[in-house]
N, C-alpha and C. Protein backbone atom coordinates (compact mmCIF):
# COMPACT_ATOMS: atom_id res chain seq x y z
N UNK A 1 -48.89 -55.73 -27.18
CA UNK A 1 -49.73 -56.51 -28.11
C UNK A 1 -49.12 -57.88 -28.37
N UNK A 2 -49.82 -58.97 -28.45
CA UNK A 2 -49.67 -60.14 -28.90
C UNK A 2 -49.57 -60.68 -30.10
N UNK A 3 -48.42 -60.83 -30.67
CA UNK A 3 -48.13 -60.96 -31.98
C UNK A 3 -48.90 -62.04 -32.89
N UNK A 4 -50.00 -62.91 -32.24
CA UNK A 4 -51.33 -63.75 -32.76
C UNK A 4 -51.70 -61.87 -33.18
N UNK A 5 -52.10 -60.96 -32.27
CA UNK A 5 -53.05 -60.46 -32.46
C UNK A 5 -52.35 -59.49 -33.80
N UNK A 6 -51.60 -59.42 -33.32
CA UNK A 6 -50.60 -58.60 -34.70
C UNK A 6 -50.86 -58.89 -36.02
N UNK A 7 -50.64 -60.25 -35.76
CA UNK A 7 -50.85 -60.88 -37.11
C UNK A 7 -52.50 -61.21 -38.17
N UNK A 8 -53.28 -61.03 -36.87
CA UNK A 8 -54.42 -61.06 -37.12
C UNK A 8 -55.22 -59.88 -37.99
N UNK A 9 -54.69 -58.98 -37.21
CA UNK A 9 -54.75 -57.06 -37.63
C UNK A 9 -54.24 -56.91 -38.89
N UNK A 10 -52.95 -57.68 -39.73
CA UNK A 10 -52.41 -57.62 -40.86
C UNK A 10 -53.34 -58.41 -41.56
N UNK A 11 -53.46 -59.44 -41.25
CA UNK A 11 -54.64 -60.25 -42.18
C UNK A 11 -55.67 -59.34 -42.37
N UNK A 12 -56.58 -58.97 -41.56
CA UNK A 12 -57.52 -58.16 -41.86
C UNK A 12 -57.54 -57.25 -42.66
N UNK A 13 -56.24 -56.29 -42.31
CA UNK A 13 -56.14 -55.22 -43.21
C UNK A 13 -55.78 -55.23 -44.72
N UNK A 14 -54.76 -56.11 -44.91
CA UNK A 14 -54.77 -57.15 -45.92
C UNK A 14 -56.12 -57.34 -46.84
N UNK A 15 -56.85 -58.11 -46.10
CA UNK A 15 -58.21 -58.65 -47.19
C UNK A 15 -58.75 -57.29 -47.18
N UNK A 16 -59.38 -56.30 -46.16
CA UNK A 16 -59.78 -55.13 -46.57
C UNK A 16 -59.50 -54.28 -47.81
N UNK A 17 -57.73 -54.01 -47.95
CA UNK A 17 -57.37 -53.64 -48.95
C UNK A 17 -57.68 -54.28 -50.56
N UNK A 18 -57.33 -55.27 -50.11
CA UNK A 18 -58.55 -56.28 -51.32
C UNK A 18 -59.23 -56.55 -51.79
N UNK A 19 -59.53 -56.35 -51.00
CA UNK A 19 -61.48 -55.89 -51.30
C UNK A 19 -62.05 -55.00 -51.68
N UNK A 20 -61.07 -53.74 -51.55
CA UNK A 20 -61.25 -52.19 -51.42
C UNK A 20 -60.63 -51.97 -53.25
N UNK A 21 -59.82 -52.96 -53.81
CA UNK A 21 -58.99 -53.41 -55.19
C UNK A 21 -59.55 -53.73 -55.94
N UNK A 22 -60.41 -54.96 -55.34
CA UNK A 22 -61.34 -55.57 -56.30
C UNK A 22 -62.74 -55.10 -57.03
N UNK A 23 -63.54 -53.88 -55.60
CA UNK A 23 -64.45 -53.40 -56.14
C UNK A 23 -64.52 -51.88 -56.77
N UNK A 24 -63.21 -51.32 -56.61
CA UNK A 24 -62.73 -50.16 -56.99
C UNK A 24 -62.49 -50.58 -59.08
């Protein structure tokens, strides 16, 4: 894996969780 893509996958999961925070 390509650590762009790595990093991309953390971002995502990141705002997901956030999102998952905010409307919880």
């Amino acid at each position: 894996m390509d650590r762009m893509e790595t990093s991309v996958q953390l971002k995502i999961n990141l705002l997901r969780i956030n999102h998952i925070h905010l409307n919880s």
